[in-house]
Protein backbone atom coordinates (compact mmCIF):
# COMPACT_ATOMS: atom_id res chain seq x y z
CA UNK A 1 -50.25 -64.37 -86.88
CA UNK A 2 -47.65 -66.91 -86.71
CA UNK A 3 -43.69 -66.91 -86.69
CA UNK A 4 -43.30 -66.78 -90.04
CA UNK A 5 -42.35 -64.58 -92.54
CA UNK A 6 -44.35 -61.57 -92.36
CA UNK A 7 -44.11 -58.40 -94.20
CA UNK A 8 -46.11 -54.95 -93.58
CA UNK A 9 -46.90 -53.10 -96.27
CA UNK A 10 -47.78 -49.38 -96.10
CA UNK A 11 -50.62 -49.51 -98.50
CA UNK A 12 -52.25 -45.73 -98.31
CA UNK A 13 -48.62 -44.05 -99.19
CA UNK A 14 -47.47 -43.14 -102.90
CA UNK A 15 -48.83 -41.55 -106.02
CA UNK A 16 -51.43 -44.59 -106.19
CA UNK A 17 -51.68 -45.97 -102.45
CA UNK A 18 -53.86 -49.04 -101.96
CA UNK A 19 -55.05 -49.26 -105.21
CA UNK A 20 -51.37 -50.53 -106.46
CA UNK A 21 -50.14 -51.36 -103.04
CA UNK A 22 -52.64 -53.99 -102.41
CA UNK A 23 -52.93 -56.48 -105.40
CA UNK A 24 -49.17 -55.64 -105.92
CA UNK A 25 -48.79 -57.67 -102.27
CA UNK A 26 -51.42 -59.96 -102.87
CA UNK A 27 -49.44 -60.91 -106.25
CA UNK A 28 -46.19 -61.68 -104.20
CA UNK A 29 -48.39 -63.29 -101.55
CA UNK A 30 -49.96 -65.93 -103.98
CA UNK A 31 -46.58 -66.87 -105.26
CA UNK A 32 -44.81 -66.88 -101.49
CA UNK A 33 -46.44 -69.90 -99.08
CA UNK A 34 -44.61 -69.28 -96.13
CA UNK A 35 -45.01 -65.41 -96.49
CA UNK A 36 -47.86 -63.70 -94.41
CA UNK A 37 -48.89 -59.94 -95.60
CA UNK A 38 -49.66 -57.18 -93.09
CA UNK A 39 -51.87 -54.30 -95.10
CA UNK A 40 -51.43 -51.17 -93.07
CA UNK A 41 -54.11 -48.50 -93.27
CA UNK A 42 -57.87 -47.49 -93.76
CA UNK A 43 -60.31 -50.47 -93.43
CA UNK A 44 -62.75 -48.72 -95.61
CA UNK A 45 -60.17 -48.20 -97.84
CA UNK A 46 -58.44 -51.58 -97.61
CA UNK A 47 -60.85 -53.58 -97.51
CA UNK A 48 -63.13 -53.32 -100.96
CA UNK A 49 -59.52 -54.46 -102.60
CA UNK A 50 -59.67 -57.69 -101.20
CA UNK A 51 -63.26 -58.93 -102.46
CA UNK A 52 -65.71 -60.92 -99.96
CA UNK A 53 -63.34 -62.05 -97.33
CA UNK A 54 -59.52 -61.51 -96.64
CA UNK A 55 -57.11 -63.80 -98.06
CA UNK A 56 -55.68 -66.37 -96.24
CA UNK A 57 -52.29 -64.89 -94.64
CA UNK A 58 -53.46 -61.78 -94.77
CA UNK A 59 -54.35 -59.26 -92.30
CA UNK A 60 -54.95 -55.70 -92.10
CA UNK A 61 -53.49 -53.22 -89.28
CA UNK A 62 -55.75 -49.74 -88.87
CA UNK A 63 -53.81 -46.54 -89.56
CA UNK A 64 -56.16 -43.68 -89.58
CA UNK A 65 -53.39 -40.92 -91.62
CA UNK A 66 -51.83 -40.53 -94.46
CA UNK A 67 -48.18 -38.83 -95.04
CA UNK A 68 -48.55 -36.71 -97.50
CA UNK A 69 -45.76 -36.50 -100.64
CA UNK A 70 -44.30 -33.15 -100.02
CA UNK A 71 -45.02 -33.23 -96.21
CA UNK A 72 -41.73 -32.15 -94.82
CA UNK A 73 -40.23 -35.13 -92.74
CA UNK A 74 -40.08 -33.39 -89.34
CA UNK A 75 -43.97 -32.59 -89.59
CA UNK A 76 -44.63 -36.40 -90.51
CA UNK A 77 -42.44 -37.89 -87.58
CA UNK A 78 -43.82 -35.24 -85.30
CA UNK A 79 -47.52 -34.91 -86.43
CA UNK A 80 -48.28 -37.81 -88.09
CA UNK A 81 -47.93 -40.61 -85.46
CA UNK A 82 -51.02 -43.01 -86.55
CA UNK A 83 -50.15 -42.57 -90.15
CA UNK A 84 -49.95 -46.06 -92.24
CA UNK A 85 -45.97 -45.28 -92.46
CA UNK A 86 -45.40 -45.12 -89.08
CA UNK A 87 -47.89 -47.82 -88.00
CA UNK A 88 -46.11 -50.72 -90.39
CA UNK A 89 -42.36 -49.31 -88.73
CA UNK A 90 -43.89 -49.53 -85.42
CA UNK A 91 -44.43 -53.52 -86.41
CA UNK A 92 -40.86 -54.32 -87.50
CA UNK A 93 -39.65 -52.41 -84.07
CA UNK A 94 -42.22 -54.81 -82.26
CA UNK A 95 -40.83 -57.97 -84.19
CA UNK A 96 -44.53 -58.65 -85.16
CA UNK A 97 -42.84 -58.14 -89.44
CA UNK A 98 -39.59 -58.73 -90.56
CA UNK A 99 -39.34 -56.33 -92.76
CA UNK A 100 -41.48 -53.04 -94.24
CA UNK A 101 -42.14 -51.57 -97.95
CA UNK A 102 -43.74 -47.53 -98.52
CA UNK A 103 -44.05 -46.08 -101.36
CA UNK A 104 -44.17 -42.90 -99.35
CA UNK A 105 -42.62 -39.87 -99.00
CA UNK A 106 -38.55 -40.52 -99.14
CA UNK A 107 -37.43 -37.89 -96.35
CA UNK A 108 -40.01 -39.02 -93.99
CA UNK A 109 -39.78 -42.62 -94.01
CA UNK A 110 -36.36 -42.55 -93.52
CA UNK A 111 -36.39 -40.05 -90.57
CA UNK A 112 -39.47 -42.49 -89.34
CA UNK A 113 -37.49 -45.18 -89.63
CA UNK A 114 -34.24 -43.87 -88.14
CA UNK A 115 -36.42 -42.70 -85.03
CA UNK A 116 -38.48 -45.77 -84.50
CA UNK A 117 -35.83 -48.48 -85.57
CA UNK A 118 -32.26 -47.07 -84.80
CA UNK A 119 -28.92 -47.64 -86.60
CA UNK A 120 -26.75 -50.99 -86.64
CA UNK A 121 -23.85 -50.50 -84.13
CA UNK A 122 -20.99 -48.66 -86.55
CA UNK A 123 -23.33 -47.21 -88.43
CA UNK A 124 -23.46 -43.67 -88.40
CA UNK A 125 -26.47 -43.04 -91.42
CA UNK A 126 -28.41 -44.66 -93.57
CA UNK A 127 -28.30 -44.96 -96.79
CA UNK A 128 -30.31 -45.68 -99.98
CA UNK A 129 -29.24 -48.25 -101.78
CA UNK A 130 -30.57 -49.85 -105.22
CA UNK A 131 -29.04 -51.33 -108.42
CA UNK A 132 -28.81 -49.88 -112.33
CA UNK A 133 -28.49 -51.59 -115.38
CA UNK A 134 -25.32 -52.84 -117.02
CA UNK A 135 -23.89 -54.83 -118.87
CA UNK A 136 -23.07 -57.26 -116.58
CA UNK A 137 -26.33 -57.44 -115.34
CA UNK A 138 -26.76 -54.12 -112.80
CA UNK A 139 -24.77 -52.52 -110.37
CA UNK A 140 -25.45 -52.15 -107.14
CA UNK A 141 -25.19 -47.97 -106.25
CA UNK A 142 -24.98 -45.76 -103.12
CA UNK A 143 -25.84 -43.53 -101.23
CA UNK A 144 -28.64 -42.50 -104.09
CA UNK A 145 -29.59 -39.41 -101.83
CA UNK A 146 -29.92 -39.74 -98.37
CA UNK A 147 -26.78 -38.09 -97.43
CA UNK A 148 -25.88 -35.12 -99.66
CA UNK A 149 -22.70 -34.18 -97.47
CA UNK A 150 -20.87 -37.26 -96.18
CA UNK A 151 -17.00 -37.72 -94.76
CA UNK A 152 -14.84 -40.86 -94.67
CA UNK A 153 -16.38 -42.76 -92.47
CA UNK A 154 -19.61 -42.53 -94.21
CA UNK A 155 -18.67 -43.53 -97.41
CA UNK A 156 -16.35 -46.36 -95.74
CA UNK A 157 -19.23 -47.68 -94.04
CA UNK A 158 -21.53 -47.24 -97.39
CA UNK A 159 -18.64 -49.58 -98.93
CA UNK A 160 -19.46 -52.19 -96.69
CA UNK A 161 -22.86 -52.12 -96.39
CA UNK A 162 -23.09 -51.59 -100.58
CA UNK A 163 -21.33 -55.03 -100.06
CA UNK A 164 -23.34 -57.36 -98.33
CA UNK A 165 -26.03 -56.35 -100.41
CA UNK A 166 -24.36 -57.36 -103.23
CA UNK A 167 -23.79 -60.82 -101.46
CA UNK A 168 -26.54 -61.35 -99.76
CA UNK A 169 -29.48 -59.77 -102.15
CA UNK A 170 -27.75 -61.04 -105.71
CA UNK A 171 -25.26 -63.82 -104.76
CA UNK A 172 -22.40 -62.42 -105.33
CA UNK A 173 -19.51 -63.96 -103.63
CA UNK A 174 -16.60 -61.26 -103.37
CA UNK A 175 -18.58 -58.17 -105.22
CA UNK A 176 -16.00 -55.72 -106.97
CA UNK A 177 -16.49 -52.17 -104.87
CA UNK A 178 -15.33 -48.97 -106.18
CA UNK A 179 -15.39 -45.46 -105.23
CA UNK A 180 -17.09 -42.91 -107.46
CA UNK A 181 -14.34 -40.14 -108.18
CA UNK A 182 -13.57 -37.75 -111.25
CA UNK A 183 -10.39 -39.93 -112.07
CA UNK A 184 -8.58 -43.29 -111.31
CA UNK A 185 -5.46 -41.72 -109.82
CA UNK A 186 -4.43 -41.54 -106.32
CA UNK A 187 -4.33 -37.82 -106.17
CA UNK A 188 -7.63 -37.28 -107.81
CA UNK A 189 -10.53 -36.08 -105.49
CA UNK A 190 -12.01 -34.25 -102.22
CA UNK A 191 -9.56 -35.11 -99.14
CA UNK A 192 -12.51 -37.25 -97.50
CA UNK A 193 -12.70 -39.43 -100.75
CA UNK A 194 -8.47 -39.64 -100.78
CA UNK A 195 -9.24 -40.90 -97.18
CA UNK A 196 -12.23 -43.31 -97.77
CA UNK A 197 -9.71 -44.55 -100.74
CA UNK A 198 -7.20 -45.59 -98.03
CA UNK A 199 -8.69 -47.06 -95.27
CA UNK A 200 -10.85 -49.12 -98.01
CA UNK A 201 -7.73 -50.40 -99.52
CA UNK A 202 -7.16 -52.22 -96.08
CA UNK A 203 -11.00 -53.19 -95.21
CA UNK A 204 -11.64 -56.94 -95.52
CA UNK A 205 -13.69 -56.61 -98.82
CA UNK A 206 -12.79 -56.61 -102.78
CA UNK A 207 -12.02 -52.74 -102.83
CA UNK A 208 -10.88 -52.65 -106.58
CA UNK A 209 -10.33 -48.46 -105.80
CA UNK A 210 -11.69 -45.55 -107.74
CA UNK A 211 -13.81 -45.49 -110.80
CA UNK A 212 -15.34 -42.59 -113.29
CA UNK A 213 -19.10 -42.10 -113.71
CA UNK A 214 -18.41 -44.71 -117.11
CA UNK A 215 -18.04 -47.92 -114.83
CA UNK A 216 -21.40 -47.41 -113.33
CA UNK A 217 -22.14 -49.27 -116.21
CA UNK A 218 -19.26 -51.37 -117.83
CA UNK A 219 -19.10 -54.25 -115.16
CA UNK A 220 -15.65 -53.59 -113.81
CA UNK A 221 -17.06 -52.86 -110.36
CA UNK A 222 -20.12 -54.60 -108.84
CA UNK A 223 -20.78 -52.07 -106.44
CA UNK A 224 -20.45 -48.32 -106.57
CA UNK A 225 -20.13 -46.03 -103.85
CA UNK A 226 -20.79 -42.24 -103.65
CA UNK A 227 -22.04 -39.35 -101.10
CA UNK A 228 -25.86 -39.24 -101.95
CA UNK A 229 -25.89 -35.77 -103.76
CA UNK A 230 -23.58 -37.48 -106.37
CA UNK A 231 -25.75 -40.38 -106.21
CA UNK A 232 -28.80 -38.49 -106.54
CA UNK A 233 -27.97 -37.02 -109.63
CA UNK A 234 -26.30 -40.00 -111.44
CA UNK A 235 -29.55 -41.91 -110.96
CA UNK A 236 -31.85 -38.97 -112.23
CA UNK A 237 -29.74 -38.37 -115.11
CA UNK A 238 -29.91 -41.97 -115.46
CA UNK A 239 -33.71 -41.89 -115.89
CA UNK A 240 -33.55 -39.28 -117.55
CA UNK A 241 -31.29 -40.00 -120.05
CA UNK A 242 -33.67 -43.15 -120.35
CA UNK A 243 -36.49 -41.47 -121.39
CA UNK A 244 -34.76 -39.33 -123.96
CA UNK A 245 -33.14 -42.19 -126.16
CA UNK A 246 -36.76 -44.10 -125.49
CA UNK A 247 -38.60 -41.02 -127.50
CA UNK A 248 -35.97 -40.65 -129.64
CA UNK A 249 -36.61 -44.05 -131.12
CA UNK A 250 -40.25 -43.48 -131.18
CA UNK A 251 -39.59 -40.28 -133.05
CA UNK A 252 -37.44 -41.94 -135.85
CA UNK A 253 -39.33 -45.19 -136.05
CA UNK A 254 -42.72 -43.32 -136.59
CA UNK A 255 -41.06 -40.48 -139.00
CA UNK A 256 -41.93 -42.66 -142.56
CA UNK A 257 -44.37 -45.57 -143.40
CA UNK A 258 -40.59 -47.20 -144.45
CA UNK A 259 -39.42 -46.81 -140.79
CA UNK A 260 -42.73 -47.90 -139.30
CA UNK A 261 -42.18 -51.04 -141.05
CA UNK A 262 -39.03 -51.66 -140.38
CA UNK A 263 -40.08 -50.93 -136.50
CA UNK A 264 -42.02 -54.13 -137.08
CA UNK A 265 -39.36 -55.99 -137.61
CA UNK A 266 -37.24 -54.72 -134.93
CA UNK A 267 -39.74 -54.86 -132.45
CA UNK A 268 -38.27 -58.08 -130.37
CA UNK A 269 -34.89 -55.94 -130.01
CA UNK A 270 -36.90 -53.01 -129.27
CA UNK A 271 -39.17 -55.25 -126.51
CA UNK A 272 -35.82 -56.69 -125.07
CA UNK A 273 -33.96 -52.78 -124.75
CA UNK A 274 -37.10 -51.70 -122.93
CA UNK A 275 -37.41 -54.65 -120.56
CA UNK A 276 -33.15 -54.15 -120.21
CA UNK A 277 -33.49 -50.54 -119.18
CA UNK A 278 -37.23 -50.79 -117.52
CA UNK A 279 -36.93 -48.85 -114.05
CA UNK A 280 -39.79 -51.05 -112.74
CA UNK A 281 -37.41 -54.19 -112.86
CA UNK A 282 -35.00 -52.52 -110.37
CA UNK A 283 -37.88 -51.12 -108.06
CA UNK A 284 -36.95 -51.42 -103.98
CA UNK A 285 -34.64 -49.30 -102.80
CA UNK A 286 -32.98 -50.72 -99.63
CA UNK A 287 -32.55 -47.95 -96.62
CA UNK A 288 -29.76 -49.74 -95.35
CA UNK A 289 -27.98 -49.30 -92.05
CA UNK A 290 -31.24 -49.24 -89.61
CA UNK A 291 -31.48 -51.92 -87.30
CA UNK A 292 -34.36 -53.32 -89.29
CA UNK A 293 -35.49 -53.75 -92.68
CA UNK A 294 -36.84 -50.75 -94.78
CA UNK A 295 -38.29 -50.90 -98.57
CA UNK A 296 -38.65 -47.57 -100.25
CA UNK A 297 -40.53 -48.30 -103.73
CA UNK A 298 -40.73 -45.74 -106.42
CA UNK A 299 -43.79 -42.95 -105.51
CA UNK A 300 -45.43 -43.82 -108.79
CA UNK A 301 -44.56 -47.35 -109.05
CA UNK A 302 -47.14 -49.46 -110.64
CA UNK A 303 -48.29 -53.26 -109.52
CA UNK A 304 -45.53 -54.83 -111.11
CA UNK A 305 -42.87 -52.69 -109.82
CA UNK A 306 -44.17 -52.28 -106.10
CA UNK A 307 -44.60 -56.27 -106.12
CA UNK A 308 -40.58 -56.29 -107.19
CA UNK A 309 -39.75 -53.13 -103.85
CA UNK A 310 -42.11 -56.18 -101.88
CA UNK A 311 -39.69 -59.45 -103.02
CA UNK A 312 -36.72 -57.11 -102.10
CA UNK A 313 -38.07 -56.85 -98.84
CA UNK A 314 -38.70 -60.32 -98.39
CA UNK A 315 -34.94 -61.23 -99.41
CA UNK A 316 -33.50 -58.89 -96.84
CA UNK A 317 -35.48 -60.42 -94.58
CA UNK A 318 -34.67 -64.05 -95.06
CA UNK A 319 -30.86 -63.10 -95.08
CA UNK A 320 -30.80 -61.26 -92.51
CA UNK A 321 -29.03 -58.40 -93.68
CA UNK A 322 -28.70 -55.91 -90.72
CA UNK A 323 -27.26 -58.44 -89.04
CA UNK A 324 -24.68 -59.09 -92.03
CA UNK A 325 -23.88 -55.66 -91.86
CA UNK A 326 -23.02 -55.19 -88.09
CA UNK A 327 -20.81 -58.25 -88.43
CA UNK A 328 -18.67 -57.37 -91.67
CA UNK A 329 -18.82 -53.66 -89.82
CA UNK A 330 -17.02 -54.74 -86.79
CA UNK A 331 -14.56 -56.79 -88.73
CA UNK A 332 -14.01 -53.46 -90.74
CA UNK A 333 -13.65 -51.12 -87.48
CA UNK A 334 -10.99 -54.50 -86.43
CA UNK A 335 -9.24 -54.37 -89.49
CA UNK A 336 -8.64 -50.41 -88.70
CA UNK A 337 -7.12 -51.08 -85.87
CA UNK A 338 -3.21 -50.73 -84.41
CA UNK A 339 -2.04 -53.62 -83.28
CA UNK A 340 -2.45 -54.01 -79.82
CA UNK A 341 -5.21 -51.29 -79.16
């Protein structure tokens, strides 16, 4: 294994382990020359997926267990110390992969992670951080639920990391970063989000202030921050909400031979909503703030959208975005500063 890019991929965890997991990576690896692929689990499972011989810049790493979906995270980190999770964290902590992507259990990848990799310097938690559609494109959202109750500081150092995401992952130069609250005004809010509002306001990136649950959506604001209950249930109602207007328009487009036809005609709208609001295209949640680079991809993710959670990992990678973070961090905790101190 050379000193390349190299990226481990948990390929036993999810609804559909190494049967998605593995052509999903070899898809990305194909396309990526300077990219190298560590598979992480059972041989015997592993290795009927990859025909006669392994693929060049490929390799697989033996994890003999599995964490389980609904295994509670403190059994996983405790119990589980060979499983395919742990094992591919283990190889970012060595340096032998730049980055890792599971489609495992949420809670115990992050606790995993947080044991075996640590937190950036002014980082308190970590957070999970992905983008929605909108009409600008997406925006860029956190926490999404890794922190249900979180103070000031938390959702001042969300801000900042929401922002170098934003920079680093989809080229935005100064992203637009508001705070989620139930109205624009000043005196709107829980005391820690009054706080968060102020000591944003003087933090060296574009704070633009609060925002409603409406500018998720409507481009004003690039990135949106919340506590990760909030988060959580923005992005479920999200899906949700998704999945109701999709059968809806099945419903009314099948209800007459007339509307069936007319479907027919509308179909290239129709095609361009779904690939607009597909969940698959957004796929890769970052778990930002470790001191390494984590890539949660949806549990039931299929080989399209686990080879999008694998590209996200490769980006973070290449930019080096724990690093970004400690350094626009420390420029924050600066900023916060008296003079003099």
């Amino acid at each position: 294994m050379n000193a390349g890019l190299v990226i481990a991929v948990d390929a036993m965890s999810g609804d559909h382990g190494a049967k998605v997991a593995v052509p999903a990576a070899l898809d990305v690896l194909s396309a990526t020359p300077d990219l190298e692929i560590v598979l992480v689990g059972r041989d015997e499972v592993l290795r009927p997926l990859l025909g006669s011989r392994l693929p060049a810049r490929c390799s697989i790493v033996e994890a003999s267990e599995v964490v389980g979906m609904d295994e509670r995270p403190k059994d996983a980190l405790r119990r589980k110390k060979n499983s395919s999770m742990r094992v591919a964290i283990n190889l970012v902590e060595r340096g032998e992969a730049s980055a890792c992507v599971s489609a495992g259990n949420t809670g115990a990848l992050l606790a995993t992670a947080r044991f075996v990799l640590g937190m950036i310097p002014g980082i308190d938690r970590p957070a999970i951080v992905s983008v929605v559609p909108a009409v600008h494109g997406h925006t860029v959202m956190l926490d999404l639920g890794a922190n249900p109750d979180c103070k000031a500081d938390h959702l001042v150092q969300f801000a900042v990391m929401g922002s170098v995401i934003a920079t680093d992952l989809h080229g935005l130069e100064r992203p637009r970063i508001g705070l989620l609250n139930v109205g624009e005004e000043d005196i709107k809010g829980t005391e820690e989000i009054r706080e968060a509002h102020r000591r944003l306001a003087a933090a060296p990136i574009n704070y633009t202030g609060f925002v409603e649950g409406d500018k998720i959506f409507s481009g004003d604001v690039d990135v949106v921050v919340t506590d990760g209950f909030t988060g959580n249930v923005a992005l479920k109602s999200m899906e949700g909400l998704a999945r109701f207007i999709g059968g809806v328009m099945r419903e009314e487009f099948t209800r007459s031979p007339l509307r069936k036809l007319s479907a027919i005609g509308a179909r290239p709208v129709l095609n361009a909503v779904k690939v607009r609001l597909d969940p698959g295209a957004y796929n890769g949640a970052s778990m930002v703030g470790l001191a390494g680079v984590v890539i949660k991809s949806h549990g039931g993710a299929n080989r399209a959208a686990f080879a999008n959670a694998v590209r996200v990992a490769i980006t973070e990678a290449r930019k080096g975005v724990p690093g970004q973070i400690e350094e626009l961090m420390a420029r924050v905790v600066a900023a916060s500063e008296p003079p003099g101190a």
